[in-house]
C-alpha atoms as a PDB file:
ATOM      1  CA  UNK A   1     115.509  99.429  50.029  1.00  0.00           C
ATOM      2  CA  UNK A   2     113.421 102.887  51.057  1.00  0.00           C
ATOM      3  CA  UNK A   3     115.065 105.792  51.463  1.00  0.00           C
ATOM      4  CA  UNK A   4     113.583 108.959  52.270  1.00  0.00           C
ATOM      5  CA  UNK A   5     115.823 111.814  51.895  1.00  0.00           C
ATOM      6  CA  UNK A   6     115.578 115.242  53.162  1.00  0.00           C
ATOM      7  CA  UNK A   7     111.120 114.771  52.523  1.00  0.00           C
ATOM      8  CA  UNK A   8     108.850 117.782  53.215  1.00  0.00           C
ATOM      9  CA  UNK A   9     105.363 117.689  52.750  1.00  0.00           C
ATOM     10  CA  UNK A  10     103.225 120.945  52.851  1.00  0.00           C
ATOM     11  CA  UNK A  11      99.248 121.600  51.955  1.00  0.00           C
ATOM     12  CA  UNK A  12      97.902 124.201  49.733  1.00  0.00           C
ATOM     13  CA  UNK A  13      96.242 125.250  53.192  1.00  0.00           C
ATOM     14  CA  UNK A  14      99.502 126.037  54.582  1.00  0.00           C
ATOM     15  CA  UNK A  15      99.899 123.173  56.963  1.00  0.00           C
ATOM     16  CA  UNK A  16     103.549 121.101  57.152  1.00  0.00           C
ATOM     17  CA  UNK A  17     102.746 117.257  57.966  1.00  0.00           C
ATOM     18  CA  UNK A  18     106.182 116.768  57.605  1.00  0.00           C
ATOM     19  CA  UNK A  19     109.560 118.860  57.298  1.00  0.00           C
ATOM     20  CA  UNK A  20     113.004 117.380  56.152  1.00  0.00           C
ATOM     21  CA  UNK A  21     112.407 114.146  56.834  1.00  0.00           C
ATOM     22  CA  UNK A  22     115.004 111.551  56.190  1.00  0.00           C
ATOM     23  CA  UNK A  23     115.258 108.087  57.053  1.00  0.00           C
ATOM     24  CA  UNK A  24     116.558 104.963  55.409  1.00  0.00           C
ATOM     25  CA  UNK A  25     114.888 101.246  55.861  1.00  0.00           C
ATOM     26  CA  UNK A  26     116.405  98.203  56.253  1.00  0.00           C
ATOM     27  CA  UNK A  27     116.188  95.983  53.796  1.00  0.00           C
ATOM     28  CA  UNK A  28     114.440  92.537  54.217  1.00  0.00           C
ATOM     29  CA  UNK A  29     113.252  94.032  57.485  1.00  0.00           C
ATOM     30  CA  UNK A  30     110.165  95.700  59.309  1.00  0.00           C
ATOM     31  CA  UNK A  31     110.231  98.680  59.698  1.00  0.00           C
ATOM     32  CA  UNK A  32     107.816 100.263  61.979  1.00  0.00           C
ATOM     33  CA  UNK A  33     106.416 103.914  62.367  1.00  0.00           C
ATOM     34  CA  UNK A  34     104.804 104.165  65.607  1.00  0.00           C
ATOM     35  CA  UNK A  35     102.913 107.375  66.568  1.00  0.00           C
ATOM     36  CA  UNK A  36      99.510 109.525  67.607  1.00  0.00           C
ATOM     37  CA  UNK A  37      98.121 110.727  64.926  1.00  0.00           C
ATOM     38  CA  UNK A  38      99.009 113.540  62.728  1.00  0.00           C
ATOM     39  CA  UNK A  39     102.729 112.466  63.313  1.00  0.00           C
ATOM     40  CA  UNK A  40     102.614 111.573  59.422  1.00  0.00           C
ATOM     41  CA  UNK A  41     103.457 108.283  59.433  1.00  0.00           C
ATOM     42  CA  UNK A  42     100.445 107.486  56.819  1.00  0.00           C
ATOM     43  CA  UNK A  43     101.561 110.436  55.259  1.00  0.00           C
ATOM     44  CA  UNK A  44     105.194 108.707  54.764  1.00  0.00           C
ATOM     45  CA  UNK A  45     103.371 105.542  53.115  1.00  0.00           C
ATOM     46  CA  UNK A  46     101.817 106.505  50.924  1.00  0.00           C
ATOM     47  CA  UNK A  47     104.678 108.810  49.501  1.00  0.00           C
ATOM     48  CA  UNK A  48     106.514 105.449  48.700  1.00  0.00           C
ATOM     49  CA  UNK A  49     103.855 104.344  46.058  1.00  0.00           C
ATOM     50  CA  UNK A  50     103.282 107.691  45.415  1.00  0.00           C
ATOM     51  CA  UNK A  51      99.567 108.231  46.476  1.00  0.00           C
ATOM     52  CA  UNK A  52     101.304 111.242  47.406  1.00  0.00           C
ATOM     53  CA  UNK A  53     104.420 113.188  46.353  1.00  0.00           C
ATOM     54  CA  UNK A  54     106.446 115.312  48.479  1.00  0.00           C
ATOM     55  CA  UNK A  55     106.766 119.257  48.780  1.00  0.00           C
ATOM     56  CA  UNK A  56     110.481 118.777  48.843  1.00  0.00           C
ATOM     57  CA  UNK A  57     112.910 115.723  49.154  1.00  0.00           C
ATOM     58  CA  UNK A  58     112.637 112.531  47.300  1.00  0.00           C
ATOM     59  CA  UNK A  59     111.694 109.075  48.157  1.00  0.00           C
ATOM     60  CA  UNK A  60     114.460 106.498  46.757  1.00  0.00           C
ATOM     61  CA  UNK A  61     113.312 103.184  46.002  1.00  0.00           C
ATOM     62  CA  UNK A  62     115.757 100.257  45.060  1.00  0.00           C
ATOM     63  CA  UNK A  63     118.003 102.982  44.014  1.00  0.00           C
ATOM     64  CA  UNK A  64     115.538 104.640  41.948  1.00  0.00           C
ATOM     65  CA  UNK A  65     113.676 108.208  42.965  1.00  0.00           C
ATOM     66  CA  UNK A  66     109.829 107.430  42.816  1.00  0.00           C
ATOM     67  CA  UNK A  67     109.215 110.610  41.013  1.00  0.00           C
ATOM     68  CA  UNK A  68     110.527 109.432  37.266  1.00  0.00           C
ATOM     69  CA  UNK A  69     108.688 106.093  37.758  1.00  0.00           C
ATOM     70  CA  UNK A  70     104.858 105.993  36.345  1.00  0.00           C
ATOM     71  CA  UNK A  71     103.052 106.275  39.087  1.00  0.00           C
ATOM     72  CA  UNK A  72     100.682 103.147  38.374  1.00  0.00           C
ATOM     73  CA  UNK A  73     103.481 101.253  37.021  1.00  0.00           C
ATOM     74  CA  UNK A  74     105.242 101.652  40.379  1.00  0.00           C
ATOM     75  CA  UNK A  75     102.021 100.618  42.485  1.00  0.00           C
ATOM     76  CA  UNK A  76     101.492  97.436  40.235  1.00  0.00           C
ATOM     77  CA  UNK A  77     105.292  96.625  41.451  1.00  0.00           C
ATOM     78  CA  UNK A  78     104.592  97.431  45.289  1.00  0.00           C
ATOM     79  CA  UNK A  79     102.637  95.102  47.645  1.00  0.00           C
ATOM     80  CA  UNK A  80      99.960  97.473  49.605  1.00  0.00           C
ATOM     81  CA  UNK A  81      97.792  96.148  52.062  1.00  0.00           C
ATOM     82  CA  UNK A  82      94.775  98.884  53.161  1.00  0.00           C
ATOM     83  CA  UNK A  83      93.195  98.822  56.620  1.00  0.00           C
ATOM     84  CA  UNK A  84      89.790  97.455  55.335  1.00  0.00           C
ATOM     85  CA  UNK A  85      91.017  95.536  52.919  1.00  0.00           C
ATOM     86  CA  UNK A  86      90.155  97.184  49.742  1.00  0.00           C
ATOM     87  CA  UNK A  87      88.524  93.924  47.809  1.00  0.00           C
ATOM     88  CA  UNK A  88      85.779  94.385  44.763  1.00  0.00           C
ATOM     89  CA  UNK A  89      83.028  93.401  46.164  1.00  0.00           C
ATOM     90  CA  UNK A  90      81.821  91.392  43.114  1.00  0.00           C
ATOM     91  CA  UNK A  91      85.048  89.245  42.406  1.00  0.00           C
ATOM     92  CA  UNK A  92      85.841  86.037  44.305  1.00  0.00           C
ATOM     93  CA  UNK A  93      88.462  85.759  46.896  1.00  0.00           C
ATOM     94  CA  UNK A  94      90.182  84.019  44.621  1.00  0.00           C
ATOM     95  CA  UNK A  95      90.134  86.987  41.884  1.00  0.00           C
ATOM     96  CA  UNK A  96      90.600  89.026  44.126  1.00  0.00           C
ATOM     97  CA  UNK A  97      93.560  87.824  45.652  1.00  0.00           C
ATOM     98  CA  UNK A  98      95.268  87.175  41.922  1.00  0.00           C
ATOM     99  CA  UNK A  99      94.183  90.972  40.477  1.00  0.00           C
ATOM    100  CA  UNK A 100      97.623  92.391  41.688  1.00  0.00           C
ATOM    101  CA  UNK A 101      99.457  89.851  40.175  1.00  0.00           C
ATOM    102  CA  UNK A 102      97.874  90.178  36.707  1.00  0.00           C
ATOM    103  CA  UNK A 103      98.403  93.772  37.328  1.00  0.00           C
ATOM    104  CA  UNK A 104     102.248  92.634  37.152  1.00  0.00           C
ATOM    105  CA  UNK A 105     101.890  90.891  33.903  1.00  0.00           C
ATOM    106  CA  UNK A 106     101.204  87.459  35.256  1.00  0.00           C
ATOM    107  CA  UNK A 107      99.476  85.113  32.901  1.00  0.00           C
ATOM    108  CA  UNK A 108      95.533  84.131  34.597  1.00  0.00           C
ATOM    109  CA  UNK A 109      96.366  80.517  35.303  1.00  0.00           C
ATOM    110  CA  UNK A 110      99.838  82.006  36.960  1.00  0.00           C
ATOM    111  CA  UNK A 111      98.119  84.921  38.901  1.00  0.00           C
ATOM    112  CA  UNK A 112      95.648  82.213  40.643  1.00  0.00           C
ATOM    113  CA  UNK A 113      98.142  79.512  41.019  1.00  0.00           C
ATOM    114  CA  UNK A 114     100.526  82.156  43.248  1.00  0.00           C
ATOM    115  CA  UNK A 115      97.226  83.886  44.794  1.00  0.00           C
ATOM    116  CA  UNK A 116      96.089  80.146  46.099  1.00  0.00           C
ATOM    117  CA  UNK A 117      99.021  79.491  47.880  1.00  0.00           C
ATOM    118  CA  UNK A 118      99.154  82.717  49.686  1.00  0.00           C
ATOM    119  CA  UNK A 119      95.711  82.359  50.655  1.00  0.00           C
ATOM    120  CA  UNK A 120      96.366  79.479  51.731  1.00  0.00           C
ATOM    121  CA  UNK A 121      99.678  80.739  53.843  1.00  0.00           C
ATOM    122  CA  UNK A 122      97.227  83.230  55.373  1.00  0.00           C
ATOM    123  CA  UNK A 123      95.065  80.413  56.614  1.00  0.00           C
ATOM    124  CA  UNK A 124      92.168  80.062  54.743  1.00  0.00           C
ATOM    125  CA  UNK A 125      90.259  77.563  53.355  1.00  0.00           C
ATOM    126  CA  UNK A 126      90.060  76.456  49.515  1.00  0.00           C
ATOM    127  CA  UNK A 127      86.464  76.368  50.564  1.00  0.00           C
ATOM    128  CA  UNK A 128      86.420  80.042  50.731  1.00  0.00           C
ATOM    129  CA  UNK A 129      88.323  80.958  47.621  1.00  0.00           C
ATOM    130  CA  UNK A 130      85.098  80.719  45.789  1.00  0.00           C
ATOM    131  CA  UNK A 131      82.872  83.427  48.474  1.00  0.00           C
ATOM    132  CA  UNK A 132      82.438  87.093  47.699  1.00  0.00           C
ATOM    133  CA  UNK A 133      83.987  89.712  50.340  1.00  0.00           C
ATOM    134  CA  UNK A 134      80.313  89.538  52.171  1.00  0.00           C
ATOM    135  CA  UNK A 135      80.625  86.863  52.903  1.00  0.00           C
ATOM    136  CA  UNK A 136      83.784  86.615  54.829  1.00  0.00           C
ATOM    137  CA  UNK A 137      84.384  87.935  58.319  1.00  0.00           C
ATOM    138  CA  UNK A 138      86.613  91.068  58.964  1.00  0.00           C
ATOM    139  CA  UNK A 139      89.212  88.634  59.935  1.00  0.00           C
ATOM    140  CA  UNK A 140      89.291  86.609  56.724  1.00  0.00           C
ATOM    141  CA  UNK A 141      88.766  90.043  54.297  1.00  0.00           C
ATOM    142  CA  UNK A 142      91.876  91.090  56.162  1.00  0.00           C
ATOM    143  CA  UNK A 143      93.758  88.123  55.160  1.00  0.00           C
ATOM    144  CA  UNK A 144      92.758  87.863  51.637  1.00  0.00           C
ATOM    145  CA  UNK A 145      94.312  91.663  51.571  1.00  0.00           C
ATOM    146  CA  UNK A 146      97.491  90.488  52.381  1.00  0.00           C
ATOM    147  CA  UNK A 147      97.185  87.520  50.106  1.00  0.00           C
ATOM    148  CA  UNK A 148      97.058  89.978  47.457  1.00  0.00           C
ATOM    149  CA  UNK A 149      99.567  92.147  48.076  1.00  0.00           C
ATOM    150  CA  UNK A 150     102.298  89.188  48.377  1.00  0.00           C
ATOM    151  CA  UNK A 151     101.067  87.479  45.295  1.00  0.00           C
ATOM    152  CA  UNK A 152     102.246  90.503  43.459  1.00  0.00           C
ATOM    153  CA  UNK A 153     106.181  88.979  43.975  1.00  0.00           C
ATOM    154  CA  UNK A 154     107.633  92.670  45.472  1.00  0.00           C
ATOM    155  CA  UNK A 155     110.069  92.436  47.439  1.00  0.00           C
ATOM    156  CA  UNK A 156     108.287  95.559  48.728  1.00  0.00           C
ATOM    157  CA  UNK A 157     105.273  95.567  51.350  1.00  0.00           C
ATOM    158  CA  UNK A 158     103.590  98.516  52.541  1.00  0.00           C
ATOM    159  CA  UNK A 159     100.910  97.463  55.285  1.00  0.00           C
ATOM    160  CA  UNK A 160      98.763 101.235  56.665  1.00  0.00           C
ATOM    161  CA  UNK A 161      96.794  99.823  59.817  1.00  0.00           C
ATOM    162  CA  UNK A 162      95.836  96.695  58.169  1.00  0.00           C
ATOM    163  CA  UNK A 163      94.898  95.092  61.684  1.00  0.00           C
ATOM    164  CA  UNK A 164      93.454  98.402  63.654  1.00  0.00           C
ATOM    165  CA  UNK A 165      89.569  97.257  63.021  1.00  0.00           C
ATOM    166  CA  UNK A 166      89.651  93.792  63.800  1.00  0.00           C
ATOM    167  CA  UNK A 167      88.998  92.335  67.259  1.00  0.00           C
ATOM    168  CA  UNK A 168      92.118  91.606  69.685  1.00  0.00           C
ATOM    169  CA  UNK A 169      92.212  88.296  69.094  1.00  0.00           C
ATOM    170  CA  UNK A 170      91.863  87.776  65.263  1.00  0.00           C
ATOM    171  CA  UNK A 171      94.242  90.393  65.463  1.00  0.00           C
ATOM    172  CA  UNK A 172      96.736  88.831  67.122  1.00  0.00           C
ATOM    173  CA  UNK A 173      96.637  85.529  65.406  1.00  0.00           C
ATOM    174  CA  UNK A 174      97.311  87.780  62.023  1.00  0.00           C
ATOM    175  CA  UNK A 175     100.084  89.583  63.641  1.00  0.00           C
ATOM    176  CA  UNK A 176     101.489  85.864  64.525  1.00  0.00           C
ATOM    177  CA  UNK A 177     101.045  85.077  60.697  1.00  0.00           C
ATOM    178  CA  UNK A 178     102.806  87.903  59.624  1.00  0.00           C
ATOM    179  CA  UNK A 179     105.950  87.786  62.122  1.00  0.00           C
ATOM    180  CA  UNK A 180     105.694  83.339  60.540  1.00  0.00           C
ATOM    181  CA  UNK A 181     105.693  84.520  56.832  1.00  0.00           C
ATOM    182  CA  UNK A 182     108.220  87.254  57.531  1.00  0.00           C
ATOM    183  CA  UNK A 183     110.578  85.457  58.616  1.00  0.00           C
ATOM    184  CA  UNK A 184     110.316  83.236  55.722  1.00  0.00           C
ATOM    185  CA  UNK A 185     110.045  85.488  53.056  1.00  0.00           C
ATOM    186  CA  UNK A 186     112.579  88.285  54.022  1.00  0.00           C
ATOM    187  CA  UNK A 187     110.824  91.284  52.600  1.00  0.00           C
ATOM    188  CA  UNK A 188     111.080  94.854  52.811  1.00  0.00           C
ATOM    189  CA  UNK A 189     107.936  96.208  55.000  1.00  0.00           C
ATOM    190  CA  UNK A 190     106.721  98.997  55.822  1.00  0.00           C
ATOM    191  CA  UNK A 191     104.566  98.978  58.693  1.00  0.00           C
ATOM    192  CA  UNK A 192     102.430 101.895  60.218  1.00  0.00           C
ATOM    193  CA  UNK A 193     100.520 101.772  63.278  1.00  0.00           C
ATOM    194  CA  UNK A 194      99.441 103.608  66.668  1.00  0.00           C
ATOM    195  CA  UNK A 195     100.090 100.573  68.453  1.00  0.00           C
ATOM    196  CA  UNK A 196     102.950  99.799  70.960  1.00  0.00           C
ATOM    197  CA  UNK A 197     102.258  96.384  71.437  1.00  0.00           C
ATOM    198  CA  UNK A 198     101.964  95.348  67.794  1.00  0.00           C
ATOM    199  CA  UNK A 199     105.065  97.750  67.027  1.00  0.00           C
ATOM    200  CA  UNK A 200     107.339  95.981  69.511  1.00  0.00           C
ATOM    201  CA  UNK A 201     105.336  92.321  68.190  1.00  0.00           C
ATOM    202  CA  UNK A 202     106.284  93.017  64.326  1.00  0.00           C
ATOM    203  CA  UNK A 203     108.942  95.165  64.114  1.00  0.00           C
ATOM    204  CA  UNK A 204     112.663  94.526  63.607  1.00  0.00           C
ATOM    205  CA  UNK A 205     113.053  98.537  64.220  1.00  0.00           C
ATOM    206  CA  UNK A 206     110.672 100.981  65.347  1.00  0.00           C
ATOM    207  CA  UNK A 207     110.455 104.929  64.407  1.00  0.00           C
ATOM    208  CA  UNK A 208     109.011 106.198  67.050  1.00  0.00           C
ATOM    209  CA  UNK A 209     107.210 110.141  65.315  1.00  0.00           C
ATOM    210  CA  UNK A 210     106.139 113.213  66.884  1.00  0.00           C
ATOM    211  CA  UNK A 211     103.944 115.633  65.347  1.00  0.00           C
ATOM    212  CA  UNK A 212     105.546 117.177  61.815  1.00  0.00           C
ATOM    213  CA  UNK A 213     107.469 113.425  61.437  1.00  0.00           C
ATOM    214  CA  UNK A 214     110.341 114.471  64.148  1.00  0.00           C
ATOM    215  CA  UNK A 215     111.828 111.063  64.844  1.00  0.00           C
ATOM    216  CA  UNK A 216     112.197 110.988  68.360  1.00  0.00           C
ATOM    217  CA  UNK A 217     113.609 107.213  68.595  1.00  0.00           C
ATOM    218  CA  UNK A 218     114.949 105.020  66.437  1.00  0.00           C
ATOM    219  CA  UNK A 219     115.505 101.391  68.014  1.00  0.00           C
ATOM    220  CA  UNK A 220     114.665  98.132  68.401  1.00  0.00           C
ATOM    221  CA  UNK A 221     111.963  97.010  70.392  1.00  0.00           C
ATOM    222  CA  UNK A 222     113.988  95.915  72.969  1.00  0.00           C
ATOM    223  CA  UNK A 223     116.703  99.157  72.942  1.00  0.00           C
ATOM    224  CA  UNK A 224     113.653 101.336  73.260  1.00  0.00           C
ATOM    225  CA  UNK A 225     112.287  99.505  76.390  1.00  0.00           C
ATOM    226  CA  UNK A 226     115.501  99.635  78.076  1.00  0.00           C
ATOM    227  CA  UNK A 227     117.341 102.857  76.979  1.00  0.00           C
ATOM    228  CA  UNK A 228     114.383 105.015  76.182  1.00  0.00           C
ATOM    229  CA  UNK A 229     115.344 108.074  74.154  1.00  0.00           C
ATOM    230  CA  UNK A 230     113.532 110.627  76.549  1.00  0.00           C
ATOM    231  CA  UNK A 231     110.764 111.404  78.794  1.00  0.00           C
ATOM    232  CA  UNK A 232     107.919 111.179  75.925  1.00  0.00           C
ATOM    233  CA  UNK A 233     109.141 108.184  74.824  1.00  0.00           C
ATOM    234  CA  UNK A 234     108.940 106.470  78.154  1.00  0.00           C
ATOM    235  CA  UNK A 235     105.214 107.772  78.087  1.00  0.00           C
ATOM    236  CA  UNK A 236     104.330 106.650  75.070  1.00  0.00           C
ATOM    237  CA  UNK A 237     105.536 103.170  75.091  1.00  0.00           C
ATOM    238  CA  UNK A 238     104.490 103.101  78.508  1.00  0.00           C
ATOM    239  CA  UNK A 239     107.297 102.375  80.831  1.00  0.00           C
ATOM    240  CA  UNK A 240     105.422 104.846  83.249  1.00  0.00           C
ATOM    241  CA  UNK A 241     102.454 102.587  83.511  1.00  0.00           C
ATOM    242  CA  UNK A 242     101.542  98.692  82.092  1.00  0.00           C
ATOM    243  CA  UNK A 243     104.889  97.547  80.546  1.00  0.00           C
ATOM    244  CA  UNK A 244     106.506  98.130  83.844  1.00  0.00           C
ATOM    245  CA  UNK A 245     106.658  94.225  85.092  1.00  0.00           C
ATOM    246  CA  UNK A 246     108.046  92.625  87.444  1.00  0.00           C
ATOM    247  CA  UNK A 247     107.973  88.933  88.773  1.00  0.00           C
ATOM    248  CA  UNK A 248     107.537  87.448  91.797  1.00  0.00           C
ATOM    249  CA  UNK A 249     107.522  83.351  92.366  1.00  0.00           C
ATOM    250  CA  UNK A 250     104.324  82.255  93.445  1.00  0.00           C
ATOM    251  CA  UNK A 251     102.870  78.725  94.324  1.00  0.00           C
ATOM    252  CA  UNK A 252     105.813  76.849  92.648  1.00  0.00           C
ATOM    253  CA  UNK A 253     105.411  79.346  89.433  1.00  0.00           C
ATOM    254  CA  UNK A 254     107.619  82.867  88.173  1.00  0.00           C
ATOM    255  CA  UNK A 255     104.756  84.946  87.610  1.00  0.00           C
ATOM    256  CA  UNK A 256     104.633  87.834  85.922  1.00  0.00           C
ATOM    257  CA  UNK A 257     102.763  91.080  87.216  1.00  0.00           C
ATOM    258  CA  UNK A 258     101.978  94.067  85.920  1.00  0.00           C
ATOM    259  CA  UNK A 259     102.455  97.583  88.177  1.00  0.00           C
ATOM    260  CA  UNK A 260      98.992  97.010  90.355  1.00  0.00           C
ATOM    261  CA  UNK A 261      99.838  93.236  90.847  1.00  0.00           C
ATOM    262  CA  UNK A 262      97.575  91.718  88.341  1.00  0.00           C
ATOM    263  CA  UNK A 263      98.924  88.117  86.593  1.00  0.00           C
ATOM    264  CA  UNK A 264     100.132  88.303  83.294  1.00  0.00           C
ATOM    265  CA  UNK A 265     102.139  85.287  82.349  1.00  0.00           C
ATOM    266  CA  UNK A 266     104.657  83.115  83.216  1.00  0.00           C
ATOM    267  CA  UNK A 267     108.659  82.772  83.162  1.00  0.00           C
ATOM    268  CA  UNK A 268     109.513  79.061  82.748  1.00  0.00           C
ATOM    269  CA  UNK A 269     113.023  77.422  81.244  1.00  0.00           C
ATOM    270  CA  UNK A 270     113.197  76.820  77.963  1.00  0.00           C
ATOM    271  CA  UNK A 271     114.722  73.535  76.594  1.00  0.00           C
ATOM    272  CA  UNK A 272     118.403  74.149  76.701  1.00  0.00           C
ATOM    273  CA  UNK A 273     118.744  71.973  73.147  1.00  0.00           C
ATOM    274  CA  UNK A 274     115.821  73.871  71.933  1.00  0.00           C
ATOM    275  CA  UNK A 275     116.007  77.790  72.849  1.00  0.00           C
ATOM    276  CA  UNK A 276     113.176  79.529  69.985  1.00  0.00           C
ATOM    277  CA  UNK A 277     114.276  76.648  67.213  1.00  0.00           C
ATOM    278  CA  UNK A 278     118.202  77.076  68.560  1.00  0.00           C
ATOM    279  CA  UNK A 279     119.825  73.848  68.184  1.00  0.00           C
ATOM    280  CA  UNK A 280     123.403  74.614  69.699  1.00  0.00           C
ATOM    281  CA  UNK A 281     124.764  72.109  71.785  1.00  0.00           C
ATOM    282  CA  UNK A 282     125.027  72.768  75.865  1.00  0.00           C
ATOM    283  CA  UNK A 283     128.493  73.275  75.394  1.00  0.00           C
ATOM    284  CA  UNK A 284     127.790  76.487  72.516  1.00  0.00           C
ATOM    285  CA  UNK A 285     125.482  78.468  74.778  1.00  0.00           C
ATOM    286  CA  UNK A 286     126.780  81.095  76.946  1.00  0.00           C
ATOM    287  CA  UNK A 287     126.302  79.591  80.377  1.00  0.00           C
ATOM    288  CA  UNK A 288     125.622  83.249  81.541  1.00  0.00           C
ATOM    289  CA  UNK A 289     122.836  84.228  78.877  1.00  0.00           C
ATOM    290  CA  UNK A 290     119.514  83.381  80.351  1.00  0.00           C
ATOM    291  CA  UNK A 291     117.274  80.905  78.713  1.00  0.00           C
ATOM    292  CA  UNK A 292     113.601  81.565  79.577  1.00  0.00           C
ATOM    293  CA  UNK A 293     110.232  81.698  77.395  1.00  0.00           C
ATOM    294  CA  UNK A 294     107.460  84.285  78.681  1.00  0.00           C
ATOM    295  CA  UNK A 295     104.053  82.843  78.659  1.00  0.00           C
ATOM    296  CA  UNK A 296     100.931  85.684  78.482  1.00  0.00           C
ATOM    297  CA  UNK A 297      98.260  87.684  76.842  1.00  0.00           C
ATOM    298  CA  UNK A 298      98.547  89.732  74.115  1.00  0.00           C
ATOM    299  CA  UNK A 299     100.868  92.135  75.498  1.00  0.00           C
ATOM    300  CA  UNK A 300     104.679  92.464  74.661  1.00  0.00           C
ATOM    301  CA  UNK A 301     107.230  90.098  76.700  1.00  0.00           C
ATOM    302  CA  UNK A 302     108.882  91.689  79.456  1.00  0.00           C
ATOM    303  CA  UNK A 303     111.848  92.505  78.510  1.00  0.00           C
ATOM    304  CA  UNK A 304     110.561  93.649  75.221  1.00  0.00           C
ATOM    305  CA  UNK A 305     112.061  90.825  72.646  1.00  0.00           C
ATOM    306  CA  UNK A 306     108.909  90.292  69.952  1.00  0.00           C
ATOM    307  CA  UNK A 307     108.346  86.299  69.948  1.00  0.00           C
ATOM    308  CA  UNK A 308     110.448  84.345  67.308  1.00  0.00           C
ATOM    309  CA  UNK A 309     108.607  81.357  68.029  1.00  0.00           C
ATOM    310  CA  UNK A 310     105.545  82.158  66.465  1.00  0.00           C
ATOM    311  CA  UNK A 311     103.682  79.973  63.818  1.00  0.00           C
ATOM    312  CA  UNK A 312     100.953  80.119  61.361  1.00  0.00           C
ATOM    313  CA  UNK A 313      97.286  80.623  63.902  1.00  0.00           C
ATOM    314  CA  UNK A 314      94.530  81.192  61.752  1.00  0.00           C
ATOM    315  CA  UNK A 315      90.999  82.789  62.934  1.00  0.00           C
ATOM    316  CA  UNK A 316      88.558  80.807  64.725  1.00  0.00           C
ATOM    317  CA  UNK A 317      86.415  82.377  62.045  1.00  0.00           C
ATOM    318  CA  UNK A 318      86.405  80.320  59.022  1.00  0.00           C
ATOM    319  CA  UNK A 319      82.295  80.311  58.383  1.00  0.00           C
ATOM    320  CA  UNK A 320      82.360  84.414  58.493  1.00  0.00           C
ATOM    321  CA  UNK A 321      81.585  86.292  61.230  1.00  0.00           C
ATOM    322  CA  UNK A 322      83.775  87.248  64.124  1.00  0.00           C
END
């Protein structure tokens, strides 16, 4: 559990990134924080492992305030996974995946044995384990990052950005890797991005920020799309422009269009003995709930439900480069 109670945050220059902040995250959920920047949603990250400490407030972290933990003690028991991944460039894959978890007092053999099998969750090759950080694509650096940060064993994962540099598709199949091992794992994670799309895609709640960390929503994806909290956050999200969809049946086909007509995806029924891995019975389902899977790009589904049915992609970029 995170808790951040009554936080401010002011410079020596004067400036307030945040003021009496307070918010408390699910546990065994994602949380998002979605905003422009200088909302101080990094800001907010980084006070959890304590990269930074507050002006005021505390942070509360399974029941304990950060600021009587060691500071380095407390990042060795927090999974953190950087934009640019963050790996030495003169350690393996493999090393670098297990460093967190020797951090944690994990034996060597240990440390590798749990760093392998996350590596190999994230999709990559044993083949790789034994390349240096050049010689993996941004993709694959990106992955080994997370590798790391699960191998640790927290039940606690802080992820700043960690897909913002790659290229839409390698970052979507990571985003599909993360929603697979989430739902799997059940930890606590943190999430900040600028991002609506991957917000809605990862999130089990969003925090939708305004400058000086005002929370101006807090929802799930789907409450936000349909009973946006105000005027800026229909903006923001979008509701004014892309994500307003609608469908029309053409040639045989539900297709999906965006505002100016363009094709998106497609509405088609789902197996009624097999709705997103549901195995009730015809007789269990509500014979008014409608059973349909959305078929498009990378953007979110229309009626703004992030996809349970996601599996394990991995990049089409296993030799390195993207």
């Amino acid at each position: 559990m995170i808790t951040f109670d009554s936080v401010t945050k002011t410079y020596p220059s004067g400036s307030t990134v945040l003021e009496d902040f307070s918010l408390e995250c699910i546990q065994g959920a994602t949380t998002v924080l979605l905003g422009a920047s200088g909302c101080g949603k990094t800001t907010l990250l980084r006070m959890v492992n304590r990269m930074i400490d507050p002006t005021k407030g505390r942070i509360v972290v399974n029941g304990r305030d950060v600021a009587e933990v060691n500071p380095v003690r407390l990042r060795r028991s927090i999974g953190y996974v950087l934009q640019h991944g963050g790996l030495l460039p003169h350690r393996t894959v493999l090393t670098n995946a297990a460093l967190a978890a020797r951090l944690t007092g994990m034996t060597k053999q240990e440390a590798r044995t749990v760093a392998a099998r996350f590596l190999t969750d994230m999709g990559l090759d044993e083949s790789l384990f034994s390349r240096y950080p050049s010689q993996l694509s941004g993709g694959q650096r990106q992955r080994v990052g997370v590798a790391r940060a699960l191998a640790t064993g927290s039940d606690i994962l802080l992820m700043d950005e960690p897909f913002g540099a790659l290229d839409p598709l390698v970052r979507k199949e990571l985003q599909e890797q993360i929603c697979h091992l989430q739902r799997r794992l059940g930890k606590t994670i943190l999430f900040v991005t600028h991002d609506v799309d991957e917000a809605f895609m990862l999130a089990d709640e969003v925090v939708l920020l305004r400058e000086g960390g005002v929370i101006v929503q807090r929802a799930t994806p789907t409450q936000m799309i349909a009973e946006p909290a105000s005027n800026y956050v229909r903006q923001f999200i979008g509701l004014d422009r892309s994500r307003m969809l609608h469908v029309e049946e053409r040639e045989g086909a539900h297709v999906v269009l965006t505002p100016t007509g363009h094709p998106l995806g497609l509405i088609e029924p789902c197996d009624e003995h097999d709705v997103q891995g549901n195995n009730k019975s015809p007789e269990e389902h509500d014979p008014n709930e409608k059973q349909a899977q959305f078929h498009g790009g990378n953007h979110a589904d229309p009626v703004g439900a992030h996809d349970e049915g996601l599996g394990g992609a991995q990049d089409n970029d296993q030799s390195g480069g993207e």
